[in-house]
C-alpha atoms as a PDB file:
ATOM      1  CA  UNK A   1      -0.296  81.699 -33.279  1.00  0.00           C
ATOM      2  CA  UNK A   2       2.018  81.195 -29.894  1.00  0.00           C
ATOM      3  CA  UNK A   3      -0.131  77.964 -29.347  1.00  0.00           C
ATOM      4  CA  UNK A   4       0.758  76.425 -32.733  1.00  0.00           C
ATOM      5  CA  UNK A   5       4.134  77.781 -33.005  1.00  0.00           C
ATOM      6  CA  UNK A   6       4.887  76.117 -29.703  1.00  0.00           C
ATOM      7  CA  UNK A   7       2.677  73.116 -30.416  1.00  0.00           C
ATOM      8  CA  UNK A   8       0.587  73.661 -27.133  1.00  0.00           C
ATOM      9  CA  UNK A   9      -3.197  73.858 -26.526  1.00  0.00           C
ATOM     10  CA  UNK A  10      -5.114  75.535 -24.204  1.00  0.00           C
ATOM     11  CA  UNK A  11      -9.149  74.707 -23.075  1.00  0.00           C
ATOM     12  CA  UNK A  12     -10.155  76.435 -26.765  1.00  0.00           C
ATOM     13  CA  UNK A  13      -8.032  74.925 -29.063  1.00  0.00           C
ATOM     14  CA  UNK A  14      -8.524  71.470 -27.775  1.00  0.00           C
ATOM     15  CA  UNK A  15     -12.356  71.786 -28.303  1.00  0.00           C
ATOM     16  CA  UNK A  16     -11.644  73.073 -31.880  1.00  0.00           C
ATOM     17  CA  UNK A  17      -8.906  70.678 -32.610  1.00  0.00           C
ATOM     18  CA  UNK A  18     -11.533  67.640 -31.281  1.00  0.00           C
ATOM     19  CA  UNK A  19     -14.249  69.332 -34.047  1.00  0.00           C
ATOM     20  CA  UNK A  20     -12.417  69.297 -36.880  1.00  0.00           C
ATOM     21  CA  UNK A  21     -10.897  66.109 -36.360  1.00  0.00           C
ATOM     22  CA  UNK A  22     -14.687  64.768 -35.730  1.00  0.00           C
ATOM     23  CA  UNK A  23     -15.006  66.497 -39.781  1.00  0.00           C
ATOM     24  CA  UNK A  24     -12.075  65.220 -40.914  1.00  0.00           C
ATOM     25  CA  UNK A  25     -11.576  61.607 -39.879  1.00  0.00           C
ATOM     26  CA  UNK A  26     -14.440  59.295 -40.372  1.00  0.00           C
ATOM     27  CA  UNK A  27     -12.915  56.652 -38.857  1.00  0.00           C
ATOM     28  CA  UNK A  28     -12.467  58.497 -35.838  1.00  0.00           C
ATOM     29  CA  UNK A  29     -15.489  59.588 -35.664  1.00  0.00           C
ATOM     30  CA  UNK A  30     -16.913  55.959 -35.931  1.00  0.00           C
ATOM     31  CA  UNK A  31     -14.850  54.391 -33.505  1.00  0.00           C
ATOM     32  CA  UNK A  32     -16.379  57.401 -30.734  1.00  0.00           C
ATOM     33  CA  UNK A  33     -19.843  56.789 -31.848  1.00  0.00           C
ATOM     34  CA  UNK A  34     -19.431  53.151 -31.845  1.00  0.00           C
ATOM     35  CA  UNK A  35     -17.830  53.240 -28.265  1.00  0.00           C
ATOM     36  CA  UNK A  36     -19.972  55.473 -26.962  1.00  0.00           C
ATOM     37  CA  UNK A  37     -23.827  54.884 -27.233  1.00  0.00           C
ATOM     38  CA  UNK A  38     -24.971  57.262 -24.886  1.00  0.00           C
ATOM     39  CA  UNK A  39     -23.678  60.329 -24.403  1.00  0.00           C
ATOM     40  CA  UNK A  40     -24.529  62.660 -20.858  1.00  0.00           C
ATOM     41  CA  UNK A  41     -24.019  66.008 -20.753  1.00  0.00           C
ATOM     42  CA  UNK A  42     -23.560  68.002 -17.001  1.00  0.00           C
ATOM     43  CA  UNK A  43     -23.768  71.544 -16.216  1.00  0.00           C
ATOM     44  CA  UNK A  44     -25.240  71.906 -20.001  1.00  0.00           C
ATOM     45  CA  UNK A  45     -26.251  75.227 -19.087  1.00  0.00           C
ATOM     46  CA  UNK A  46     -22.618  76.541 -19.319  1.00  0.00           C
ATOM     47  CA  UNK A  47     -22.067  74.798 -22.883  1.00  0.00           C
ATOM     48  CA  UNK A  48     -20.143  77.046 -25.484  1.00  0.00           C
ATOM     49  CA  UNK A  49     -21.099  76.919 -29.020  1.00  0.00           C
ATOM     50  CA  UNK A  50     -18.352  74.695 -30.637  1.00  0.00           C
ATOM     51  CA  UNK A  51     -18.862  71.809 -27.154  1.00  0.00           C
ATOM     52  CA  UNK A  52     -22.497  71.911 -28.588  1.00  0.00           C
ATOM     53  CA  UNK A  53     -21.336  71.152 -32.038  1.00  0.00           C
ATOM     54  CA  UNK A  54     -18.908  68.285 -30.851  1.00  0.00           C
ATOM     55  CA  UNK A  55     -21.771  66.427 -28.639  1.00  0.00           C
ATOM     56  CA  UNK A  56     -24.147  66.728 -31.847  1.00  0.00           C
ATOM     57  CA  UNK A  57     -21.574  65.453 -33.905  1.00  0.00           C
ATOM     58  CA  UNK A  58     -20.996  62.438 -31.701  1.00  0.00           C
ATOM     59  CA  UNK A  59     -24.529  62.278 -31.007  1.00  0.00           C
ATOM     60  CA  UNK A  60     -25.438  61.235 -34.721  1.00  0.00           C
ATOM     61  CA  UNK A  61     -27.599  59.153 -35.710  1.00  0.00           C
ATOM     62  CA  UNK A  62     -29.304  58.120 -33.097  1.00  0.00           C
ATOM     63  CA  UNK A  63     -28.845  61.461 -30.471  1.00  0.00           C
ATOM     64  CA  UNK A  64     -28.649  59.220 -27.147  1.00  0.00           C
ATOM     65  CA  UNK A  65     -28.259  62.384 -25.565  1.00  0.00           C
ATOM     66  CA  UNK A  66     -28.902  63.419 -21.738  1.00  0.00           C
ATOM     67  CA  UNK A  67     -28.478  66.715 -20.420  1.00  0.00           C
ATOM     68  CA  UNK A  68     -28.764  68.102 -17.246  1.00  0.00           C
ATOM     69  CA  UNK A  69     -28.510  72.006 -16.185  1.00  0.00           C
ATOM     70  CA  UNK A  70     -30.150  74.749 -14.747  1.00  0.00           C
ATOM     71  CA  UNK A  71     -30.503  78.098 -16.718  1.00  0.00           C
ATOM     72  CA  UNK A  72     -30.496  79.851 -13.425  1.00  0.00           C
ATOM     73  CA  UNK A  73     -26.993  78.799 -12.830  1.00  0.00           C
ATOM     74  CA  UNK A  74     -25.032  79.635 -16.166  1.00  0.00           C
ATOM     75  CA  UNK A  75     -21.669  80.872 -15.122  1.00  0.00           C
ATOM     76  CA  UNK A  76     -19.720  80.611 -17.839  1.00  0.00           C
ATOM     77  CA  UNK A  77     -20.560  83.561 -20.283  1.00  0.00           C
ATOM     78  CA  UNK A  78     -17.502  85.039 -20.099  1.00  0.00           C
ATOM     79  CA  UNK A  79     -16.021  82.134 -22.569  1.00  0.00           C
ATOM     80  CA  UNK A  80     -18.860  81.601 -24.575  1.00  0.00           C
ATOM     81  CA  UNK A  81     -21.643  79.913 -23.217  1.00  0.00           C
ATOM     82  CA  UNK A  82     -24.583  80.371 -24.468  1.00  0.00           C
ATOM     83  CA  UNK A  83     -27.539  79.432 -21.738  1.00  0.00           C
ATOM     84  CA  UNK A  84     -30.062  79.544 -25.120  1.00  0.00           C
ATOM     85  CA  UNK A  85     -28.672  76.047 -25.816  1.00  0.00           C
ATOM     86  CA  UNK A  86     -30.943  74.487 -22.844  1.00  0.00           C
ATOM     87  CA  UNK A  87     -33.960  76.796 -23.611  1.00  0.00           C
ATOM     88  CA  UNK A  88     -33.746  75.070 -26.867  1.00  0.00           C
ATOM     89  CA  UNK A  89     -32.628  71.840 -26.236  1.00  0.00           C
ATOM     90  CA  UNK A  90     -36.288  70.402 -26.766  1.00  0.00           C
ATOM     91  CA  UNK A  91     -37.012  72.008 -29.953  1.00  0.00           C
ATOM     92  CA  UNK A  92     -33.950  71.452 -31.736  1.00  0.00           C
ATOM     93  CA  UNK A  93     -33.583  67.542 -30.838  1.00  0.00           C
ATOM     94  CA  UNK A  94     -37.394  66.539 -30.908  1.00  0.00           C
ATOM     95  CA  UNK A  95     -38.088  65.417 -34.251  1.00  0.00           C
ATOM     96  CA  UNK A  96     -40.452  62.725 -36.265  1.00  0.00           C
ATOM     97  CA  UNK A  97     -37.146  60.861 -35.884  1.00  0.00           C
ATOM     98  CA  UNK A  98     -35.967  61.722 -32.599  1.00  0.00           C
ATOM     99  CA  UNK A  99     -38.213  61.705 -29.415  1.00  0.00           C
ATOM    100  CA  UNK A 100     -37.103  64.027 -26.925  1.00  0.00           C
ATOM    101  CA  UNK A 101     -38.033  64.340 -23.103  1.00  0.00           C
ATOM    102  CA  UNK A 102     -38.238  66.577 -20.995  1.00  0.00           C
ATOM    103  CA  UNK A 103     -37.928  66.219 -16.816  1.00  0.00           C
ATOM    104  CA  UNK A 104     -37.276  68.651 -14.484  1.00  0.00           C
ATOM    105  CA  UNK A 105     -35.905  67.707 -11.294  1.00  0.00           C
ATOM    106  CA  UNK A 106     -37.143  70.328  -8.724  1.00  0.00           C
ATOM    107  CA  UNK A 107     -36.366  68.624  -5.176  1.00  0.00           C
ATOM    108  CA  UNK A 108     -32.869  70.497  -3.327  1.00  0.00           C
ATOM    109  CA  UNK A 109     -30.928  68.193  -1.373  1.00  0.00           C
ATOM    110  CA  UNK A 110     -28.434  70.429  -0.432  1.00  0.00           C
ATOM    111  CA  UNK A 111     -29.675  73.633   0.763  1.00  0.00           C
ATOM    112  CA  UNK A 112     -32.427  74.345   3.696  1.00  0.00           C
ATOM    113  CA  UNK A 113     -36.091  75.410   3.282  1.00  0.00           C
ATOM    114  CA  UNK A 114     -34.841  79.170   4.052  1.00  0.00           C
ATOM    115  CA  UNK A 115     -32.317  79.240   1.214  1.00  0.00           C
ATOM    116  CA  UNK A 116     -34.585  77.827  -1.047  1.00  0.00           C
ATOM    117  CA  UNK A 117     -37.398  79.625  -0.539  1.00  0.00           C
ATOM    118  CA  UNK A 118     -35.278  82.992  -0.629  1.00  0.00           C
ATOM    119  CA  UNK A 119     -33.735  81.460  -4.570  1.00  0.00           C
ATOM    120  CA  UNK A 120     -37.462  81.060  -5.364  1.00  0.00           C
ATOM    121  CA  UNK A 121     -38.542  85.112  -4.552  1.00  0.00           C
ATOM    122  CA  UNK A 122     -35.211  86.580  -6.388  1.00  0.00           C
ATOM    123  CA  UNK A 123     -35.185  83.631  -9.110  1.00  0.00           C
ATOM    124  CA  UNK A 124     -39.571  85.093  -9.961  1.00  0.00           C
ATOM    125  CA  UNK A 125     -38.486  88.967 -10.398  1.00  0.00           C
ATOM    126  CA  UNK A 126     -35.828  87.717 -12.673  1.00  0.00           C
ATOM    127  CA  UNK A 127     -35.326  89.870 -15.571  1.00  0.00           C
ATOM    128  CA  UNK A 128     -33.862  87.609 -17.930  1.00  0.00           C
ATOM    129  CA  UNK A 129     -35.302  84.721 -19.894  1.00  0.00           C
ATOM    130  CA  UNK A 130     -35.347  81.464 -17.701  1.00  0.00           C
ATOM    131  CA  UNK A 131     -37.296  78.043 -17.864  1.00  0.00           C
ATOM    132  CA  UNK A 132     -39.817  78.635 -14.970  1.00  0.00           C
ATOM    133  CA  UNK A 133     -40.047  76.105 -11.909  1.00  0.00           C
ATOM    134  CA  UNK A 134     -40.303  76.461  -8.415  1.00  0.00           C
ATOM    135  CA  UNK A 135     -37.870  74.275  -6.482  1.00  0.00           C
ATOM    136  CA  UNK A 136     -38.331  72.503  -2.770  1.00  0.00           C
ATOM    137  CA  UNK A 137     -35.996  71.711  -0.498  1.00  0.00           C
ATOM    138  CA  UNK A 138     -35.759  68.357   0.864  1.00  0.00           C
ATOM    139  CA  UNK A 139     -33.938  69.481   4.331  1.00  0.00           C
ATOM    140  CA  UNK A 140     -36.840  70.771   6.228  1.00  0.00           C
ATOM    141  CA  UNK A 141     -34.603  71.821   9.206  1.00  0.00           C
ATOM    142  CA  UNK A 142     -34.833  75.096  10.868  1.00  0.00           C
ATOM    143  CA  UNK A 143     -31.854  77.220   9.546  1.00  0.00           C
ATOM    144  CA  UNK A 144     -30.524  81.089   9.517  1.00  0.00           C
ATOM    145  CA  UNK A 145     -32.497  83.317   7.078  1.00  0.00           C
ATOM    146  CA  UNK A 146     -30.251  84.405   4.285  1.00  0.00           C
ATOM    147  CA  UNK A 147     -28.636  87.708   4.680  1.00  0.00           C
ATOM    148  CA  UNK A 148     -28.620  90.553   1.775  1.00  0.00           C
ATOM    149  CA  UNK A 149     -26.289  93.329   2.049  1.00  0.00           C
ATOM    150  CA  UNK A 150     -24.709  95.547  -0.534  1.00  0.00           C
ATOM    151  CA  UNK A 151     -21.258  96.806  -0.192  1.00  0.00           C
ATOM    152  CA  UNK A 152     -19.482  99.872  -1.713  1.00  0.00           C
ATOM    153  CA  UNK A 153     -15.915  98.465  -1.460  1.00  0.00           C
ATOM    154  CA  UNK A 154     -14.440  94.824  -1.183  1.00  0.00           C
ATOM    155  CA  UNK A 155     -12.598  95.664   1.973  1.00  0.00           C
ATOM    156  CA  UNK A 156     -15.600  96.807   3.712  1.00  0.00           C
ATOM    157  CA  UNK A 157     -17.030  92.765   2.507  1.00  0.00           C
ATOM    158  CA  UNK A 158     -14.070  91.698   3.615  1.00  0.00           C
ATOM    159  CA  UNK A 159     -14.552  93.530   6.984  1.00  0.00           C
ATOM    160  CA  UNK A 160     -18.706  92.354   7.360  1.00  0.00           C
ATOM    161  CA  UNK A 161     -17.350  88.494   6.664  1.00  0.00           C
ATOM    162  CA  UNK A 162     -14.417  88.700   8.617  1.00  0.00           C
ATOM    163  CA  UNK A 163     -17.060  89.945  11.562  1.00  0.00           C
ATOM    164  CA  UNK A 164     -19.366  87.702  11.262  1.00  0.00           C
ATOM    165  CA  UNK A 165     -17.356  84.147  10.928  1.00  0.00           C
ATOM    166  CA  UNK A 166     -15.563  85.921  14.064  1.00  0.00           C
ATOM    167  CA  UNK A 167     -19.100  86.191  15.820  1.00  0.00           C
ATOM    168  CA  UNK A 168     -20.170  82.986  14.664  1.00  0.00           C
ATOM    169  CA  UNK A 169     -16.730  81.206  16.395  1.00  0.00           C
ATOM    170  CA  UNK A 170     -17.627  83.501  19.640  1.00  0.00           C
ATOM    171  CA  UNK A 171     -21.384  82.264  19.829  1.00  0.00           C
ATOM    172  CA  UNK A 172     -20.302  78.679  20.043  1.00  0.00           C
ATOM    173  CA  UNK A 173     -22.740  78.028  16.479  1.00  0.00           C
ATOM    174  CA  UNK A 174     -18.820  76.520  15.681  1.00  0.00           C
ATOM    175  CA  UNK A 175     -16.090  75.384  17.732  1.00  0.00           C
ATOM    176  CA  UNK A 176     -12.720  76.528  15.361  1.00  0.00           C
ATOM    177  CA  UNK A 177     -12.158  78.045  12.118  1.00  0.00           C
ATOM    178  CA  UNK A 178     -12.003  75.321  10.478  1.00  0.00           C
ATOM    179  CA  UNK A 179     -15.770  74.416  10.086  1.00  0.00           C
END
């Protein structure tokens, strides 16, 4: 009610306002799907319910849609995303009328062999539904093993980082703060 009193939006009320605009002007809606052929979708693992509305919407009629995300890394909960729309991407767009693929890209460029191998054992006891896959890393590079530690309190995290960037500036591994 502040919002509209004031005549402001926030990240919500955009998203609706685009929807119902997308209902309620044709033209509108024709002029986006005739700009926009192909539509491609990042982080679609974090999508809320009415963003998956919208890009259907826009989508129509012929759902030049490409999505990329990784169940594993679905953040955004907290406002409504719902990871489920990527487990059933496939099965809601492939139709007689629609063909829908399917690709998983499984190759890390970022992380080393150590971190991704560690992701791999945590990411198989998983107790939640995910889209199986083993991933590789493409840096084969000898690196640090990842550390696992559980703390009690945030300063006593604070304390074990603090320690360790310390002993990691002392060692020489880096030469200031700053890296």
């Amino acid at each position: 009610k502040i919002l509209r009193k004031n005549m402001l939006f926030d990240f919500a009320t955009i998203q609706e306002t685009l929807s119902n605009e997308l209902d309620n002007d044709q033209q509108f809606l024709k002029k986006i799907q005739h700009d926009y052929k192909f539509i491609f979708i990042d982080e679609y693992q974090d999508v809320n319910r009415i963003q998956n509305i919208i890009f259907d919407k826009l989508s129509v009629p012929e759902y030049n849609l490409t999505v990329v995300g990784d169940d594993d890394q679905s953040i955004y909960g907290f406002r409504g995303a719902k990871v489920e729309y990527i487990h059933n991407f496939k099965s809601y767009y492939d139709t007689p009328s629609v063909s829908c693929n399917q690709k998983f890209l499984n190759k890390n460029y970022r992380s080393t062999s150590s971190i991704v191998n560690f992701s791999n054992k945590v990411l198989e006891n998983a107790n939640y539904k995910r889209i199986s896959k083993k991933i590789i890393a493409n840096r084969q590079t000898t690196s640090h093993k990842p550390i696992v530690k559980i703390f009690e309190e945030d300063i006593e995290e604070v304390n074990y980082i603090c320690d360790k960037i310390q002993q990691i500036k002392e060692s020489g591994i880096v030469s200031n703060y700053n890296q």
